[in-house]
PDB file of N, CA and C in Angstrom:
ATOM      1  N   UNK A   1      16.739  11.200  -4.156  1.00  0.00           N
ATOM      2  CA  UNK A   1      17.562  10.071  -4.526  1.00  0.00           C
ATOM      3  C   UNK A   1      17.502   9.020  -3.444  1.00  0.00           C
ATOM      4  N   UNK A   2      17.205   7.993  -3.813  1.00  0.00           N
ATOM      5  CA  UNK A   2      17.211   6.360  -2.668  1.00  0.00           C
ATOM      6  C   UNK A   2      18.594   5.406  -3.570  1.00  0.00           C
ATOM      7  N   UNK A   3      19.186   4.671  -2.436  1.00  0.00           N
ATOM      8  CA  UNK A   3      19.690   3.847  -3.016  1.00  0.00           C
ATOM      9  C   UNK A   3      18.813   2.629  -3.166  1.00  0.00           C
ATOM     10  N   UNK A   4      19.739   2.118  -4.487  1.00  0.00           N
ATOM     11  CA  UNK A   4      19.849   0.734  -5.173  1.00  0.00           C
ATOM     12  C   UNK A   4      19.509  -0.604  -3.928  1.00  0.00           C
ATOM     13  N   UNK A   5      18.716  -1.308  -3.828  1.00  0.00           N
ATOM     14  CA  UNK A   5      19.235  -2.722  -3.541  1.00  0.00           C
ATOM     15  C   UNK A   5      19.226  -2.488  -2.332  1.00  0.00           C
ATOM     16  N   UNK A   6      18.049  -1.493  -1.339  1.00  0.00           N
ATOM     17  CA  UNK A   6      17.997  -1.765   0.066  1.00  0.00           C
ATOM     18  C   UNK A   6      16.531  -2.116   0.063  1.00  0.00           C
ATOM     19  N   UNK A   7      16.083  -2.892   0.686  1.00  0.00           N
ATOM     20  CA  UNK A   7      15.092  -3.568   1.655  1.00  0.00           C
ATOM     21  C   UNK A   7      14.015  -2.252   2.569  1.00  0.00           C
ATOM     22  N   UNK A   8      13.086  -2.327   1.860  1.00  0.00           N
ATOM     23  CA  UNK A   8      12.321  -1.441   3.578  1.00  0.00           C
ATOM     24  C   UNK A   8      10.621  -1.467   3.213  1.00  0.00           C
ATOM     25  N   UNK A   9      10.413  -0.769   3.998  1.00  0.00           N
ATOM     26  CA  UNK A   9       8.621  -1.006   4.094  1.00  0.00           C
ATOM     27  C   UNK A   9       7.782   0.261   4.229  1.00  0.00           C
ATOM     28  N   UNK A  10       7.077   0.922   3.772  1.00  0.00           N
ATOM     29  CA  UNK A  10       6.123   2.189   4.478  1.00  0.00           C
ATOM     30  C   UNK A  10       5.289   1.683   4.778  1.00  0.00           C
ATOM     31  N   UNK A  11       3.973   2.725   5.751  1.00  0.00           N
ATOM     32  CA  UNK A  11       3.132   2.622   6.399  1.00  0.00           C
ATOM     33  C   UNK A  11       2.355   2.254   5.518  1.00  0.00           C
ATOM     34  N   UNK A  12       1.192   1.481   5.663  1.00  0.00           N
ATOM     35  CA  UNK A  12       0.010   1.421   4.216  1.00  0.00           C
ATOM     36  C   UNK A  12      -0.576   2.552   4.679  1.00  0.00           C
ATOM     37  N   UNK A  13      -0.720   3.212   3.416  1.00  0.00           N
ATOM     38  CA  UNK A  13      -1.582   4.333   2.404  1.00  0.00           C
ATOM     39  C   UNK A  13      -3.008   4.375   1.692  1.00  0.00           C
ATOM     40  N   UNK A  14      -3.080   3.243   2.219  1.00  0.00           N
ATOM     41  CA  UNK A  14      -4.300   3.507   0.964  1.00  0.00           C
ATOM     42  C   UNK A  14      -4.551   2.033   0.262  1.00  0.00           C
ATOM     43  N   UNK A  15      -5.692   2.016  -0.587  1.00  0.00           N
ATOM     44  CA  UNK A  15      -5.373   1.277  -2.208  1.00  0.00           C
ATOM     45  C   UNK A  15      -4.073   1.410  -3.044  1.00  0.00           C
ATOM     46  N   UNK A  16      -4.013   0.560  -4.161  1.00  0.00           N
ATOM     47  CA  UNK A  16      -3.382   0.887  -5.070  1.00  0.00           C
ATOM     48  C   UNK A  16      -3.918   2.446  -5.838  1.00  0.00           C
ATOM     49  N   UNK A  17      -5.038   2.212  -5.812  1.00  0.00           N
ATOM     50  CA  UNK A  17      -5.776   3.121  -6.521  1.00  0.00           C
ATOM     51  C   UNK A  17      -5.588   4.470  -6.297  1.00  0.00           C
ATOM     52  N   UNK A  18      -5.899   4.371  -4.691  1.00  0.00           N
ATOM     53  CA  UNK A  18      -6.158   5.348  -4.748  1.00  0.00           C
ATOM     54  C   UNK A  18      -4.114   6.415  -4.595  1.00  0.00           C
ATOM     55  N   UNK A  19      -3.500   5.434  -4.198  1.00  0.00           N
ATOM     56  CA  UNK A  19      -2.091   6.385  -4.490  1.00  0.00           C
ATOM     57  C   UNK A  19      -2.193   6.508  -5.784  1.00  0.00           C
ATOM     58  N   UNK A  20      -2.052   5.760  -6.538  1.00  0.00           N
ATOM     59  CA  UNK A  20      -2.118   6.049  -7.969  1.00  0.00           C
ATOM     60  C   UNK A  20      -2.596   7.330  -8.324  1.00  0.00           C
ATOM     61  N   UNK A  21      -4.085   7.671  -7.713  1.00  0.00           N
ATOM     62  CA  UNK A  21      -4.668   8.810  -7.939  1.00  0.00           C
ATOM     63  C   UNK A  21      -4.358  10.259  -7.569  1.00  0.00           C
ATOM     64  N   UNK A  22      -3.277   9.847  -6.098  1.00  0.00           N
ATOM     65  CA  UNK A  22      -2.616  11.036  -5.499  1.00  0.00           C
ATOM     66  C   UNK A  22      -1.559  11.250  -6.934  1.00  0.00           C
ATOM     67  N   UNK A  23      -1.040  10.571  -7.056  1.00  0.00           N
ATOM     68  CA  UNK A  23       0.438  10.729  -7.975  1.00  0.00           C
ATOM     69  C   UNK A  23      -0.096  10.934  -9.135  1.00  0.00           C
ATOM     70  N   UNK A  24      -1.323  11.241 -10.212  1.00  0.00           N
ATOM     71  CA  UNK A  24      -1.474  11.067 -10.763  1.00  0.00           C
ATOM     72  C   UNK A  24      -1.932  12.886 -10.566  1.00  0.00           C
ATOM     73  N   UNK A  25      -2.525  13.017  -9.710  1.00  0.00           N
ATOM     74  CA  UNK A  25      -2.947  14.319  -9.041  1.00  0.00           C
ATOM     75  C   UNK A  25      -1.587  15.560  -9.368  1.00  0.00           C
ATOM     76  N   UNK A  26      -0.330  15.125  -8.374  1.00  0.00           N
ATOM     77  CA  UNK A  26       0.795  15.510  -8.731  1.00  0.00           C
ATOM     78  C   UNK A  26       1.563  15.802  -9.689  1.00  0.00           C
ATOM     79  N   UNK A  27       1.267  14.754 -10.753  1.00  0.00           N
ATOM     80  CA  UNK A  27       2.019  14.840 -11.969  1.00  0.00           C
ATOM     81  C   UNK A  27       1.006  15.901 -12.843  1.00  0.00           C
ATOM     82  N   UNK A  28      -0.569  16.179 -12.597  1.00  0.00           N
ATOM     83  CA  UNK A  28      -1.189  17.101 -13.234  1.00  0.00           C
ATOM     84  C   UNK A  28      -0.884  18.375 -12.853  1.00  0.00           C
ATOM     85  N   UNK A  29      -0.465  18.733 -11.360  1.00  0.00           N
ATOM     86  CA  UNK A  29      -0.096  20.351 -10.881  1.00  0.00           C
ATOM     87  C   UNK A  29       1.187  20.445 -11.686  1.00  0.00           C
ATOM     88  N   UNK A  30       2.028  19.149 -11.432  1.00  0.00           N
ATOM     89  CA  UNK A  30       3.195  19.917 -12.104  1.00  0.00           C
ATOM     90  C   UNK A  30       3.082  20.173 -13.524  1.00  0.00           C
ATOM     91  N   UNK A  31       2.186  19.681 -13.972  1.00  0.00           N
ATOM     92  CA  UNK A  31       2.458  20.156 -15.493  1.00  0.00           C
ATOM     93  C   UNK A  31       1.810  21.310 -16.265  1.00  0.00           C
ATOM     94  N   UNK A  32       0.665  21.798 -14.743  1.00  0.00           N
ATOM     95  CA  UNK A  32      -0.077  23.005 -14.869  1.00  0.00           C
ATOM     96  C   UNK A  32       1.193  24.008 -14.414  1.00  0.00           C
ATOM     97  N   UNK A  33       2.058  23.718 -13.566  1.00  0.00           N
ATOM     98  CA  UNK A  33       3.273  24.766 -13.084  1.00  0.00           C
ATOM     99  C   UNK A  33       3.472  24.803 -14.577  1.00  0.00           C
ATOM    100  N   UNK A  34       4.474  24.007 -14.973  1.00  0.00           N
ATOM    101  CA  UNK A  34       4.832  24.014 -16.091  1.00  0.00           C
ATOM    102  C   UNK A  34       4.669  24.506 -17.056  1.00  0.00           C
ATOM    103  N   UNK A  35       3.668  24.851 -17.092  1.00  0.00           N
ATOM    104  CA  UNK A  35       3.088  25.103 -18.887  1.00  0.00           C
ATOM    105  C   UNK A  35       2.826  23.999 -19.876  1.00  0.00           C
ATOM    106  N   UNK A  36       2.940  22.601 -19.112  1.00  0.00           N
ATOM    107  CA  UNK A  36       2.721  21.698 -19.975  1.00  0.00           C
ATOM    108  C   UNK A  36       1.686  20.681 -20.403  1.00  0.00           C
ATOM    109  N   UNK A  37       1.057  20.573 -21.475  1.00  0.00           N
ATOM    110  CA  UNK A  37       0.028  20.017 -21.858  1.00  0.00           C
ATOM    111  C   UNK A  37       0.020  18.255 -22.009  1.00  0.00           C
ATOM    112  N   UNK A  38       1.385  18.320 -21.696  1.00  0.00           N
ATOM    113  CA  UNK A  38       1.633  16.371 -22.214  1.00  0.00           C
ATOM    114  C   UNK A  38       2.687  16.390 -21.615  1.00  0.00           C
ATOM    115  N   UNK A  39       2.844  14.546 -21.558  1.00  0.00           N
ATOM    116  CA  UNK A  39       4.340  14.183 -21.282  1.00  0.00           C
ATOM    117  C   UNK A  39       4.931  14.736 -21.723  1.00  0.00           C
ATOM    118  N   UNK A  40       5.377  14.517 -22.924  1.00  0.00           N
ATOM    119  CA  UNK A  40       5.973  14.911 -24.157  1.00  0.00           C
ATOM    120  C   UNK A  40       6.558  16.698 -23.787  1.00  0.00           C
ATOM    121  N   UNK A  41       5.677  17.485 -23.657  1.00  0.00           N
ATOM    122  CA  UNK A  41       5.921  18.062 -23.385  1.00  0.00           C
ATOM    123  C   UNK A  41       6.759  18.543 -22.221  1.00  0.00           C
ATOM    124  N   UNK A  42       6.619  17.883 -21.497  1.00  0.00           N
ATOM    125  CA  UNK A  42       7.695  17.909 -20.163  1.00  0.00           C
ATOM    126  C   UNK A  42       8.971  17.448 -20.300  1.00  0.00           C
ATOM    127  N   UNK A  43       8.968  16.145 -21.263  1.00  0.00           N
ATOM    128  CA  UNK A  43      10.005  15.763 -21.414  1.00  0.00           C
ATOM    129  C   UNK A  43      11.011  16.735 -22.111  1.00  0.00           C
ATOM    130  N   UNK A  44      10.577  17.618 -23.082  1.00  0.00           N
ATOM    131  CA  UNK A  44      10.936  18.412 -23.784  1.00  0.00           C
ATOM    132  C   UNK A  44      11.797  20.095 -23.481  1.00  0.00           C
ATOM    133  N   UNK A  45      11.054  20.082 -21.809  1.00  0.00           N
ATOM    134  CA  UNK A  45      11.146  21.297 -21.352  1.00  0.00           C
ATOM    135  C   UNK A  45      11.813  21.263 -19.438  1.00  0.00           C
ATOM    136  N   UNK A  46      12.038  19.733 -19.661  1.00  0.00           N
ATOM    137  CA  UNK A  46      13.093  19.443 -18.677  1.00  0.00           C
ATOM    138  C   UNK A  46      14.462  19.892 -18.495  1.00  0.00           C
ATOM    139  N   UNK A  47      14.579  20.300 -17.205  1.00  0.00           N
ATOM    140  CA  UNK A  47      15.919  20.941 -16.593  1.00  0.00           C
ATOM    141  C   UNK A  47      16.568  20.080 -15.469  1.00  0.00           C
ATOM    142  N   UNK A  48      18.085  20.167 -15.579  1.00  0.00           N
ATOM    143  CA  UNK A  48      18.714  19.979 -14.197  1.00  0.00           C
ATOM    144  C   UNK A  48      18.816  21.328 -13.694  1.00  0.00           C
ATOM    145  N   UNK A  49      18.635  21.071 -12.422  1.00  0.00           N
ATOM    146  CA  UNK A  49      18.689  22.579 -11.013  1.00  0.00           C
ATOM    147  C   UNK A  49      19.287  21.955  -9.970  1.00  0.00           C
ATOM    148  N   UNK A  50      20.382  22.643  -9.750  1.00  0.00           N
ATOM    149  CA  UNK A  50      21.442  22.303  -8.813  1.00  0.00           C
ATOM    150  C   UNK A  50      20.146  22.819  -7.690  1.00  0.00           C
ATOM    151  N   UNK A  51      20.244  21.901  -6.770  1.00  0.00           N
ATOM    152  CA  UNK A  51      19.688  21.755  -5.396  1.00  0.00           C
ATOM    153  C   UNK A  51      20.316  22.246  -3.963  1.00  0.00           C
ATOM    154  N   UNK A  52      20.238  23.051  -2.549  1.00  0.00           N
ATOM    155  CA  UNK A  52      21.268  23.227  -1.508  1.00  0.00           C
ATOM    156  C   UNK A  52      21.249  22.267  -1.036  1.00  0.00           C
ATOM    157  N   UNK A  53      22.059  21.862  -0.084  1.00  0.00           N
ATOM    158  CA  UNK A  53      21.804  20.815   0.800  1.00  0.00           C
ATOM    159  C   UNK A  53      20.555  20.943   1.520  1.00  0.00           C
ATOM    160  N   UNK A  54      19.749  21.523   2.130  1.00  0.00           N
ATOM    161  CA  UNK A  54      18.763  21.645   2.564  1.00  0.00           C
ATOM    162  C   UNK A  54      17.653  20.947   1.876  1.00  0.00           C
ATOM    163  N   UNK A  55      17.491  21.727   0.825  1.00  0.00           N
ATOM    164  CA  UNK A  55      16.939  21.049  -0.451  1.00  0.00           C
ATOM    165  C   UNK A  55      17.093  19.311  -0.408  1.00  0.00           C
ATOM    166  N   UNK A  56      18.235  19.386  -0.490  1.00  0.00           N
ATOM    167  CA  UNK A  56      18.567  17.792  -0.605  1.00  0.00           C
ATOM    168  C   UNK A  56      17.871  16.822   0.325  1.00  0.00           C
ATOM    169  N   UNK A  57      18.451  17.405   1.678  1.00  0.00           N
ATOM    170  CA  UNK A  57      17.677  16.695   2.632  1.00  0.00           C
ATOM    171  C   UNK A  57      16.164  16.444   2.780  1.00  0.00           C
ATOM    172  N   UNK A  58      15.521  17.895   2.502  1.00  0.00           N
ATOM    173  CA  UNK A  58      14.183  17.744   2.049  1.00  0.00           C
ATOM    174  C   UNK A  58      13.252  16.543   1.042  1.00  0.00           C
ATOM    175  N   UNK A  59      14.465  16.723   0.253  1.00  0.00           N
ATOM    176  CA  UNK A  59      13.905  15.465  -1.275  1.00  0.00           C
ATOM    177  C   UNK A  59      14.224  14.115  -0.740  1.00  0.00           C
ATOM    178  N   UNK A  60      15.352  14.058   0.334  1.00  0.00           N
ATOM    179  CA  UNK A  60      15.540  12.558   0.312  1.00  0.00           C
ATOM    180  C   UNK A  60      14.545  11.609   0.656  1.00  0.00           C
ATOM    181  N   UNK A  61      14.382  10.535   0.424  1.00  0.00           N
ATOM    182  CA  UNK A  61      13.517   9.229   0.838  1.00  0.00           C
ATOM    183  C   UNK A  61      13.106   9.614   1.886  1.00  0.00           C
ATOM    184  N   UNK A  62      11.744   9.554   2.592  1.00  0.00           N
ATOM    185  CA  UNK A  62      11.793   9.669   3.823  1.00  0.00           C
ATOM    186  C   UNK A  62      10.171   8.387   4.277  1.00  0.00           C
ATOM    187  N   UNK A  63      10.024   8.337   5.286  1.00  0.00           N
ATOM    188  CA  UNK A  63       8.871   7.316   6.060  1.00  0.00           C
ATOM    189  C   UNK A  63       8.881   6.079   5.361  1.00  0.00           C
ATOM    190  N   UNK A  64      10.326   5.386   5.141  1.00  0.00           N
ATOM    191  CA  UNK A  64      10.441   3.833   4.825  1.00  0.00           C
ATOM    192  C   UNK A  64      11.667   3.422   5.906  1.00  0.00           C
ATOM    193  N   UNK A  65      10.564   2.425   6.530  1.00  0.00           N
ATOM    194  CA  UNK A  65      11.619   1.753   7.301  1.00  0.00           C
ATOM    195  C   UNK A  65      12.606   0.689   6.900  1.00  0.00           C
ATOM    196  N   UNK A  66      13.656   0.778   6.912  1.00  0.00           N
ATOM    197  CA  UNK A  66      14.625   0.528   6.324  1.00  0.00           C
ATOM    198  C   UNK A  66      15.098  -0.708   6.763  1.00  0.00           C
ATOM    199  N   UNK A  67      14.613  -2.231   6.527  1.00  0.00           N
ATOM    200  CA  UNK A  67      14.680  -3.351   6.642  1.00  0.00           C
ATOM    201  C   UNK A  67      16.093  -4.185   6.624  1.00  0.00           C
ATOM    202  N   UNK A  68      16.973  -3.856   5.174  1.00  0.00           N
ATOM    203  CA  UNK A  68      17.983  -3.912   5.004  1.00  0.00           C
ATOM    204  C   UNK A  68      19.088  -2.966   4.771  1.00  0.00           C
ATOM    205  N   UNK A  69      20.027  -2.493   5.259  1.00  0.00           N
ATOM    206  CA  UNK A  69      20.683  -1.358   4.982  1.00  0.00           C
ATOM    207  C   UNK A  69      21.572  -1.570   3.570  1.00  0.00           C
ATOM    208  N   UNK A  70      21.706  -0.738   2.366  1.00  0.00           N
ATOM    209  CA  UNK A  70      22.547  -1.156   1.839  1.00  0.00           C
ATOM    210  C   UNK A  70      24.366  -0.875   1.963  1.00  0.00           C
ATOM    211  N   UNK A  71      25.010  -1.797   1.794  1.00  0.00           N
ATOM    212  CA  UNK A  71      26.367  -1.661   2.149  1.00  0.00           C
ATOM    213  C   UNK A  71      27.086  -0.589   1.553  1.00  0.00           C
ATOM    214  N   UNK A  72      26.892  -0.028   0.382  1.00  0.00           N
ATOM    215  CA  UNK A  72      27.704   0.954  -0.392  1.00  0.00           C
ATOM    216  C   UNK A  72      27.313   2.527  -0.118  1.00  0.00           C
ATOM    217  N   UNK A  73      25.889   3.173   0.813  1.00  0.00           N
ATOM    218  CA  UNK A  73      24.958   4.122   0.932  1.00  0.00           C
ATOM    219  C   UNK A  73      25.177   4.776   2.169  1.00  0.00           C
ATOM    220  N   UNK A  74      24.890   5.788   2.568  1.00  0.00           N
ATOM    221  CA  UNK A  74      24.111   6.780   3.823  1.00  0.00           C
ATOM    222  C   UNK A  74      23.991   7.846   3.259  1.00  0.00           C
ATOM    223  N   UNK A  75      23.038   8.211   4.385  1.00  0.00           N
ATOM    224  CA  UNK A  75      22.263   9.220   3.622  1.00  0.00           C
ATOM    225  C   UNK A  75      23.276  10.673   3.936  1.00  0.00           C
ATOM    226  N   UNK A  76      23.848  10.852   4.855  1.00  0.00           N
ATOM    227  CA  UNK A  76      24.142  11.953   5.823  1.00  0.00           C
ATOM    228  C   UNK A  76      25.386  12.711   4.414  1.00  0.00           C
TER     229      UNK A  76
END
């Protein structure tokens, strides 16, 4: 989860392309985890899973430098 309506920058990565191709990479393992052959299918066989905090921290936003802070957010 990132907040809404803050300002920041990452390191350049790459092309467009070629992230595209990482994430595109990603979205194919997960759907080999899955069992799933299509979007559609994922969409279909989607779950919420309560997360630990650990977890959490793990998933949060991370390597964007954070330009503008937003006023309503922290992460902690």
């Amino acid at each position: 989860l990132g907040p809404e309506g803050i300002e920041g920058q990452v390191p350049y990565k790459g092309t467009v392309v070629a992230v595209i191709f990482q994430m595109a990479g990603g979205l194919k393992a997960s759907m080999h985890y899955c069992g799933c052959a299509s979007i559609d299918d994922m969409h279909e066989r989607a779950e919420f899973v309560e997360i630990s905090s650990a977890g959490m921290r793990e998933s949060h936003v991370h390597d964007v430098q954070i330009t503008k802070e937003a006023p309503n957010y922290r992460a902690e």
